[in-house]
PDB file of N, CA and C in Angstrom:
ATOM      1  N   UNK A   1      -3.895  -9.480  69.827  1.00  0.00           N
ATOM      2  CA  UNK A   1      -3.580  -9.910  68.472  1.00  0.00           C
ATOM      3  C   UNK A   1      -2.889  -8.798  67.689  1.00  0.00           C
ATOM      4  N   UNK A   2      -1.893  -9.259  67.058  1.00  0.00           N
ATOM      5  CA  UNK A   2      -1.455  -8.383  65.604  1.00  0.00           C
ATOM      6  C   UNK A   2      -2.107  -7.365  65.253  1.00  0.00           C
ATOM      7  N   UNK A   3      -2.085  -6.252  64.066  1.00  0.00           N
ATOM      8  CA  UNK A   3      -3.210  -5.869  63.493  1.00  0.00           C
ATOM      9  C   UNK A   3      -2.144  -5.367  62.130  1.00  0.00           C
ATOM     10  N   UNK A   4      -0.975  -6.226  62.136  1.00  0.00           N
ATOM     11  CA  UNK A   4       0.095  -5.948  60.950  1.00  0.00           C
ATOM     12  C   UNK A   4       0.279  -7.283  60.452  1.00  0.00           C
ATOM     13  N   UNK A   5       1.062  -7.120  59.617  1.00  0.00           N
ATOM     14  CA  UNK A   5       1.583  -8.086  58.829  1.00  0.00           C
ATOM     15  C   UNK A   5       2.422  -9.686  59.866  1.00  0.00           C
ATOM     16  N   UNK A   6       3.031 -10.641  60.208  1.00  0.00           N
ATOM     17  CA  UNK A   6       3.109 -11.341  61.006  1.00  0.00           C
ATOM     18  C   UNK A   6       4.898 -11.308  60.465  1.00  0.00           C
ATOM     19  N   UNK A   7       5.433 -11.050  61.661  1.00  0.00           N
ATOM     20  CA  UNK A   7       6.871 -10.327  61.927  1.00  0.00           C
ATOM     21  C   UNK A   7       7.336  -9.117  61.241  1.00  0.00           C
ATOM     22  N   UNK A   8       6.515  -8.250  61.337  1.00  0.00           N
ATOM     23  CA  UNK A   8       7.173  -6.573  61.159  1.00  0.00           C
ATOM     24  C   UNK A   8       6.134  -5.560  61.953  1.00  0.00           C
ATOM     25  N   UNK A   9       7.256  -6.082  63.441  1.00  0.00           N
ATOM     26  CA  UNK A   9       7.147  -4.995  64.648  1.00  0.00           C
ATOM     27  C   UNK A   9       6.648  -3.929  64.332  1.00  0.00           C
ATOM     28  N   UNK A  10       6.706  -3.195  63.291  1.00  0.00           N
ATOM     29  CA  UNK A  10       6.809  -1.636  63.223  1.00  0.00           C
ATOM     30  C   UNK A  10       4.963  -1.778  62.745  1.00  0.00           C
ATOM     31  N   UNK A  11       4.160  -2.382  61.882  1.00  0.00           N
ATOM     32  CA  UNK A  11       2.793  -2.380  61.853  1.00  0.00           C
ATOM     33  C   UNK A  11       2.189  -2.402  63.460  1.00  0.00           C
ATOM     34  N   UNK A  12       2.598  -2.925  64.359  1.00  0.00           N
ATOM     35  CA  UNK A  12       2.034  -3.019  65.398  1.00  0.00           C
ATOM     36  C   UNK A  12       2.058  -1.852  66.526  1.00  0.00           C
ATOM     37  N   UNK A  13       3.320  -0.942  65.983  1.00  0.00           N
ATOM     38  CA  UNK A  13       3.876  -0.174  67.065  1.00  0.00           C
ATOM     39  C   UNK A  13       2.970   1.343  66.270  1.00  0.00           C
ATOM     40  N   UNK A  14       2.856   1.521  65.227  1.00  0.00           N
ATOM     41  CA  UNK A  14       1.643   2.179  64.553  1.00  0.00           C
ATOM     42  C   UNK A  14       0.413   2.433  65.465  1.00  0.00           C
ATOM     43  N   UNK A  15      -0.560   1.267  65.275  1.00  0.00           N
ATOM     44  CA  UNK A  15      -1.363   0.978  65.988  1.00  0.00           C
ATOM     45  C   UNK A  15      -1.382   1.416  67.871  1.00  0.00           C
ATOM     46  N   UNK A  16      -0.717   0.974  67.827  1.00  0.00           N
ATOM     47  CA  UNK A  16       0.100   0.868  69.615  1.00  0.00           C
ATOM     48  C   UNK A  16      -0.121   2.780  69.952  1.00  0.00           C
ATOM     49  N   UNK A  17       0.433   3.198  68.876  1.00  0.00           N
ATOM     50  CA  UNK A  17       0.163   4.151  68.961  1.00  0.00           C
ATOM     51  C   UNK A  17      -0.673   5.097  69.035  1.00  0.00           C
ATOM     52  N   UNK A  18      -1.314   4.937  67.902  1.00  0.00           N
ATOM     53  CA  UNK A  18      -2.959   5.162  67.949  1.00  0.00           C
ATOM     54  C   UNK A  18      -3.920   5.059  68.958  1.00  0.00           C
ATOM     55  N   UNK A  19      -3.915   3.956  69.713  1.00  0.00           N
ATOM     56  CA  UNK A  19      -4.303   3.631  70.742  1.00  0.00           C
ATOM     57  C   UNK A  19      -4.109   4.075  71.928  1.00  0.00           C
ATOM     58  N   UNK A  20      -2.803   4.340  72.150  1.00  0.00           N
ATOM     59  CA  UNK A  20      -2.314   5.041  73.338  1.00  0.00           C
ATOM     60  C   UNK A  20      -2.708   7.194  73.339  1.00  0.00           C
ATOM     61  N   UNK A  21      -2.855   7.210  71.904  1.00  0.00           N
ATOM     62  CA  UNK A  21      -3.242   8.648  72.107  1.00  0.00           C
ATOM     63  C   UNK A  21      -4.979   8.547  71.877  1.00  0.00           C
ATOM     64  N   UNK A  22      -5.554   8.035  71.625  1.00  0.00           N
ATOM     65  CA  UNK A  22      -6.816   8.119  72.143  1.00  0.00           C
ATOM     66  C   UNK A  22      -7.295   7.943  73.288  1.00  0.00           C
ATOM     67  N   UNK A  23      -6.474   7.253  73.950  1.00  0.00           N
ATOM     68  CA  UNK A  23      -6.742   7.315  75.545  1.00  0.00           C
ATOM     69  C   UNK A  23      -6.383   8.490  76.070  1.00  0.00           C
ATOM     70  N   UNK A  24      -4.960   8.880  75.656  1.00  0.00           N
ATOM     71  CA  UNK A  24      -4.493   9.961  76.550  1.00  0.00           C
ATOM     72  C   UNK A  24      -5.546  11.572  76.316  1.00  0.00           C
ATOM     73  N   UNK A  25      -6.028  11.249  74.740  1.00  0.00           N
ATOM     74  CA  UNK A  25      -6.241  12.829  74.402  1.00  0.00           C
ATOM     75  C   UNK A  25      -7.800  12.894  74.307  1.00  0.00           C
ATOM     76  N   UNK A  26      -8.574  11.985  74.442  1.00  0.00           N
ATOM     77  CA  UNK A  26     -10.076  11.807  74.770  1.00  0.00           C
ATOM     78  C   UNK A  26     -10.756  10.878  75.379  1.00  0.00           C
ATOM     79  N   UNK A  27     -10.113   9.503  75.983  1.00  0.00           N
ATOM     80  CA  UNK A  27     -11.313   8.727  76.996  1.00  0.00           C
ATOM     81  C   UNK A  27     -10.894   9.600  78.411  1.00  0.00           C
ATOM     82  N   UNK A  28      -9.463   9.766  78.298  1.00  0.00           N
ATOM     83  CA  UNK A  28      -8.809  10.295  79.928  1.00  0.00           C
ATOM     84  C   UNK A  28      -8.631  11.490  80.321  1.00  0.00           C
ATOM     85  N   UNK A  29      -9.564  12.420  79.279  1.00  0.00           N
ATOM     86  CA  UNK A  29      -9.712  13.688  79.585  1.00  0.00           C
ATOM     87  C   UNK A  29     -11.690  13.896  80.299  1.00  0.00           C
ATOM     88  N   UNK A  30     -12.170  12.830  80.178  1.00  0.00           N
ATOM     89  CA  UNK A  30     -13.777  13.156  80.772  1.00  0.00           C
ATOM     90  C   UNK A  30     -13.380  11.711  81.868  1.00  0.00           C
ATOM     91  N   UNK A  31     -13.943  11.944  82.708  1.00  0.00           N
ATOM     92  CA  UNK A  31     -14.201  10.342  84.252  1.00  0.00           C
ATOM     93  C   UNK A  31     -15.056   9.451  83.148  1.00  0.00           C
ATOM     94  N   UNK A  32     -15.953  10.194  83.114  1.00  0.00           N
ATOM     95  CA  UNK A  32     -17.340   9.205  82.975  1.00  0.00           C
ATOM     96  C   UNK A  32     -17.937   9.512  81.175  1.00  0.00           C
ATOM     97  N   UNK A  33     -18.410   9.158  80.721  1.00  0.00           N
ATOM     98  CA  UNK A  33     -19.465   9.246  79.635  1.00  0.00           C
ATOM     99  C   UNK A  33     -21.037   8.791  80.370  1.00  0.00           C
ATOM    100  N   UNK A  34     -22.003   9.708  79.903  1.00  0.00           N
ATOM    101  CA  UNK A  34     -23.390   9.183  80.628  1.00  0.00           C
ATOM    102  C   UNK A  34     -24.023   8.142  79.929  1.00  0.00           C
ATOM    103  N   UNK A  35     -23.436   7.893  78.745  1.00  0.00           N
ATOM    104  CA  UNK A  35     -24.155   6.461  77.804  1.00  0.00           C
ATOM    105  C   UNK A  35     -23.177   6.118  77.159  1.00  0.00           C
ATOM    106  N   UNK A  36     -23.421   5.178  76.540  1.00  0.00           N
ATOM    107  CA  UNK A  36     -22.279   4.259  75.087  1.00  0.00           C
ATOM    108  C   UNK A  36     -22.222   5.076  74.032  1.00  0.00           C
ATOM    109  N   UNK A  37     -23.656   5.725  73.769  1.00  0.00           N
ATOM    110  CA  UNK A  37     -23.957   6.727  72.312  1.00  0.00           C
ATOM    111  C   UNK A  37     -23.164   8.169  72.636  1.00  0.00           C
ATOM    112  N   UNK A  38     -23.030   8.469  74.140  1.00  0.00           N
ATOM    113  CA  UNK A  38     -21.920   9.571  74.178  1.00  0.00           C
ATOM    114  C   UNK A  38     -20.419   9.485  74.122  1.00  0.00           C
ATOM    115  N   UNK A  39     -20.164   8.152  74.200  1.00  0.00           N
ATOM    116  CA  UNK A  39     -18.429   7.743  74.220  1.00  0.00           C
ATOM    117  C   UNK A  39     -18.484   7.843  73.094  1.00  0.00           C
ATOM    118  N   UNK A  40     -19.314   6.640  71.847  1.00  0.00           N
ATOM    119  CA  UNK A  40     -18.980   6.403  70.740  1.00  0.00           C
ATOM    120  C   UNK A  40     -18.724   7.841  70.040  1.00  0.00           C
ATOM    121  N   UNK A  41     -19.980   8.911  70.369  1.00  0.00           N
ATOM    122  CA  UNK A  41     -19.913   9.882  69.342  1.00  0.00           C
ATOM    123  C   UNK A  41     -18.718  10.954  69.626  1.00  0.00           C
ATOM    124  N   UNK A  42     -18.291  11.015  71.251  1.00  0.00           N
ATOM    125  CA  UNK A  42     -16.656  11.727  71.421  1.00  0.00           C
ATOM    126  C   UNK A  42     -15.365  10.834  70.604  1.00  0.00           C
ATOM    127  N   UNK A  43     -15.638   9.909  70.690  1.00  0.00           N
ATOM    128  CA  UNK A  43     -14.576   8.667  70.132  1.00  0.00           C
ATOM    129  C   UNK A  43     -14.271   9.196  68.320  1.00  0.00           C
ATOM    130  N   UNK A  44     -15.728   9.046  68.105  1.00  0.00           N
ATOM    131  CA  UNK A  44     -16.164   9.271  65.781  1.00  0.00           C
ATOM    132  C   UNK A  44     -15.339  11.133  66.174  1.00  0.00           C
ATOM    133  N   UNK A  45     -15.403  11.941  66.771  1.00  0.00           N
ATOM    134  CA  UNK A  45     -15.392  12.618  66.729  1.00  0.00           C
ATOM    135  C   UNK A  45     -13.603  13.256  66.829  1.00  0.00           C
ATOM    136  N   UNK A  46     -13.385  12.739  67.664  1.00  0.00           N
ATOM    137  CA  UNK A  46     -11.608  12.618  68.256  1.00  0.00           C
ATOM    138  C   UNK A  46     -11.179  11.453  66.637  1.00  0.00           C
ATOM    139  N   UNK A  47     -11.421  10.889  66.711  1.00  0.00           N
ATOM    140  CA  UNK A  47     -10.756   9.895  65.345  1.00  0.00           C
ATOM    141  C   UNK A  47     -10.978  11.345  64.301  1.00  0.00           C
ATOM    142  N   UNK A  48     -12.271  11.836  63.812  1.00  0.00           N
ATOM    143  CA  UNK A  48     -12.597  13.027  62.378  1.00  0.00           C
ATOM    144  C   UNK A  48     -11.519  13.812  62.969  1.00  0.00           C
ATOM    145  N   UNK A  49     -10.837  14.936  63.927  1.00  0.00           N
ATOM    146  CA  UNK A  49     -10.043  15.278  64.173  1.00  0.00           C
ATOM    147  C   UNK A  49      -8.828  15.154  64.360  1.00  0.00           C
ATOM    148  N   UNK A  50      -8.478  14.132  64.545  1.00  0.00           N
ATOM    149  CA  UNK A  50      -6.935  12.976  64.560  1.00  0.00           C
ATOM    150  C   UNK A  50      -6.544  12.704  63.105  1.00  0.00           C
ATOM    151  N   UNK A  51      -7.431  12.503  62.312  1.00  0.00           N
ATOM    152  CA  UNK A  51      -7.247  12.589  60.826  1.00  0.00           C
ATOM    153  C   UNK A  51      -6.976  13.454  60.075  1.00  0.00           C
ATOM    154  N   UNK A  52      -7.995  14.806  60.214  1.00  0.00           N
ATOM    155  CA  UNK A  52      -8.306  15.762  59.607  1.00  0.00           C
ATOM    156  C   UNK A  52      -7.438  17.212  60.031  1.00  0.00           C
ATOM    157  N   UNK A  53      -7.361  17.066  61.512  1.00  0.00           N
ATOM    158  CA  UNK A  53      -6.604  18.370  62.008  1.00  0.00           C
ATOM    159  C   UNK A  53      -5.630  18.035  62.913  1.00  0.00           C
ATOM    160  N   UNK A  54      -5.203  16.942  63.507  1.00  0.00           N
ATOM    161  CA  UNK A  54      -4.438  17.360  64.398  1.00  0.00           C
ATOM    162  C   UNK A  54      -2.799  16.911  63.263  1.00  0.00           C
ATOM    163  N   UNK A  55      -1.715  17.751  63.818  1.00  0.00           N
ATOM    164  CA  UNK A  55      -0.625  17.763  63.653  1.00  0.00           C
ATOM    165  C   UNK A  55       0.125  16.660  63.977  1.00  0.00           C
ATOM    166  N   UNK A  56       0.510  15.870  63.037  1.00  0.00           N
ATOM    167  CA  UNK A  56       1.785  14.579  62.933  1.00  0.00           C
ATOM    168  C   UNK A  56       3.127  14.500  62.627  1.00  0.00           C
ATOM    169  N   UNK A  57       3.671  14.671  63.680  1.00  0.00           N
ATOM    170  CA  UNK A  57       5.352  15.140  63.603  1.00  0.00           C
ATOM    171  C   UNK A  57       6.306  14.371  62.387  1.00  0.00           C
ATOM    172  N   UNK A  58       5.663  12.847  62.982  1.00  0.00           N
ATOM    173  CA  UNK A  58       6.343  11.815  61.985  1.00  0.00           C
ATOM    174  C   UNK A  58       5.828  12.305  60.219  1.00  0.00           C
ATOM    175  N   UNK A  59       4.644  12.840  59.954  1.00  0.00           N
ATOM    176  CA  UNK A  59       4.105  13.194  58.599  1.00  0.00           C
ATOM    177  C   UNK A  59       4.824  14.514  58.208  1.00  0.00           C
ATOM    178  N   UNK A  60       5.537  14.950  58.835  1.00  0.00           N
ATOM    179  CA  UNK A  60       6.238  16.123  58.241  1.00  0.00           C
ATOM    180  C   UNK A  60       5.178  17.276  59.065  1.00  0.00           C
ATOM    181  N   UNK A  61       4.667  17.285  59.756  1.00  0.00           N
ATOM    182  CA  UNK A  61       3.980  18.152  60.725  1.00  0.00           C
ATOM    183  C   UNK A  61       2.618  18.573  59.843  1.00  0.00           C
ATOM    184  N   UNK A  62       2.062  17.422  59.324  1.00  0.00           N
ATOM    185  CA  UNK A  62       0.525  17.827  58.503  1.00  0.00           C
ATOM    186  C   UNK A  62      -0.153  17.065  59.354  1.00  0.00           C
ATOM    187  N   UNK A  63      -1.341  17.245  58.830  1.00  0.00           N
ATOM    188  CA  UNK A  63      -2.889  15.440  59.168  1.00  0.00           C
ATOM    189  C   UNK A  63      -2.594  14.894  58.314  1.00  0.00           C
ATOM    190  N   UNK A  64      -3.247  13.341  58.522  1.00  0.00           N
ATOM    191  CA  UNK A  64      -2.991  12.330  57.580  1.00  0.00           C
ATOM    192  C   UNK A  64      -3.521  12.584  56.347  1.00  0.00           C
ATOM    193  N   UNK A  65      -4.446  13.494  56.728  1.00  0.00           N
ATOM    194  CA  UNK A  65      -5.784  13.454  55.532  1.00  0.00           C
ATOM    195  C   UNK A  65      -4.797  14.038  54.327  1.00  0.00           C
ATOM    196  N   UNK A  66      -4.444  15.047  54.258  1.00  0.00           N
ATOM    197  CA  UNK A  66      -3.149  16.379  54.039  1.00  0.00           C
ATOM    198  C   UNK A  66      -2.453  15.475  53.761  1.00  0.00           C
ATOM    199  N   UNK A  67      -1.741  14.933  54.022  1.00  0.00           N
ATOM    200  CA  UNK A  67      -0.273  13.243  53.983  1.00  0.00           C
ATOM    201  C   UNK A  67      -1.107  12.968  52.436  1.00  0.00           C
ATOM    202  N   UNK A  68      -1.810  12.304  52.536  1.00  0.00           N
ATOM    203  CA  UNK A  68      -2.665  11.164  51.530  1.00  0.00           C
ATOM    204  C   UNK A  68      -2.959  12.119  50.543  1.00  0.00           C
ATOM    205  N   UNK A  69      -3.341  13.215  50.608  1.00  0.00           N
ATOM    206  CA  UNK A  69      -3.335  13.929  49.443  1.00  0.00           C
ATOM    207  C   UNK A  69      -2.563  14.335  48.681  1.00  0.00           C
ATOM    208  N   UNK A  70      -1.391  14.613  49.661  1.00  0.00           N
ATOM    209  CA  UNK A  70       0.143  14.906  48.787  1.00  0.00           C
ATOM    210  C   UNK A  70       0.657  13.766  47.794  1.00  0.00           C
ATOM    211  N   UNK A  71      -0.045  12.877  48.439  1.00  0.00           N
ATOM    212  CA  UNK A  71       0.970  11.292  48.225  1.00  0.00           C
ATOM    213  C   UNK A  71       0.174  11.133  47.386  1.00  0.00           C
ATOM    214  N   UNK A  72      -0.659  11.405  46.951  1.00  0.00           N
ATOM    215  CA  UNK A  72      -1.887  10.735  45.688  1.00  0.00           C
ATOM    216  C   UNK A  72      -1.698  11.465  44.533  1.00  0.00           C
ATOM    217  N   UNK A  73      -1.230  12.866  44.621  1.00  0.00           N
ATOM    218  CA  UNK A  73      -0.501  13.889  43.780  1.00  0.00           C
ATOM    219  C   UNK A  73       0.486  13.755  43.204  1.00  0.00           C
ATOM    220  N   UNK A  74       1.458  13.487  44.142  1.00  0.00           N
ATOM    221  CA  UNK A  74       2.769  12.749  44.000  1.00  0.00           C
ATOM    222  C   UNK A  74       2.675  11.353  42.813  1.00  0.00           C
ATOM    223  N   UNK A  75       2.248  10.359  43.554  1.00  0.00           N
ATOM    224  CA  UNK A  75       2.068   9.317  42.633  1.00  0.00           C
ATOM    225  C   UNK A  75       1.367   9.078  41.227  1.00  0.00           C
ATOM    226  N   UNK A  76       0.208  10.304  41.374  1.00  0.00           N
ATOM    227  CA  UNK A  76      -0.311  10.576  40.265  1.00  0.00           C
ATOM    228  C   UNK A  76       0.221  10.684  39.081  1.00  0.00           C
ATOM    229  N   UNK A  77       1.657  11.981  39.147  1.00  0.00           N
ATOM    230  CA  UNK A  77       2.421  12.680  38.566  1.00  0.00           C
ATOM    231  C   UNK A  77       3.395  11.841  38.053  1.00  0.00           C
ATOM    232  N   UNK A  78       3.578  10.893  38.780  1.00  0.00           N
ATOM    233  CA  UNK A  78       4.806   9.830  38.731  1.00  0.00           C
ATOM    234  C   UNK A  78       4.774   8.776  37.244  1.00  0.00           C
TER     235      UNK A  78
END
């Protein structure tokens, strides 16, 4: 299913994205997890870092978190 608006490709390819680097950069870096409560809490944990610290080329090379703050400043001012 969708998880954008219904005909604008680009909400979906977002997502698409998202998705594809959580696989690559934390389910497909361990084989196994020994429970559900150890995936979930590498998973909460890789998302707090994907937000907070890792580097987004498309954002001008910040975190989102960093993005949203500028932009709330920005608009504030506006």
């Amino acid at each position: 299913p969708s998880v954008g608006r219904t005909g604008v490709c680009y909400d979906n390819a977002v997502a698409e994205s998202f998705w594809a680097s959580l696989k690559r950069e934390c389910l497909h870096t361990k084989p196994t997890f020994a429970t559900r409560a150890d995936a979930r809490r590498a998973i909460m944990r890789w998302v707090h870092w994907y937000n907070t610290g890792r580097i987004h080329t498309t954002l001008g090379g910040i975190p989102p978190v960093e993005w949203e703050h500028q932009y709330d400043r920005t608009s504030e001012a506006a």
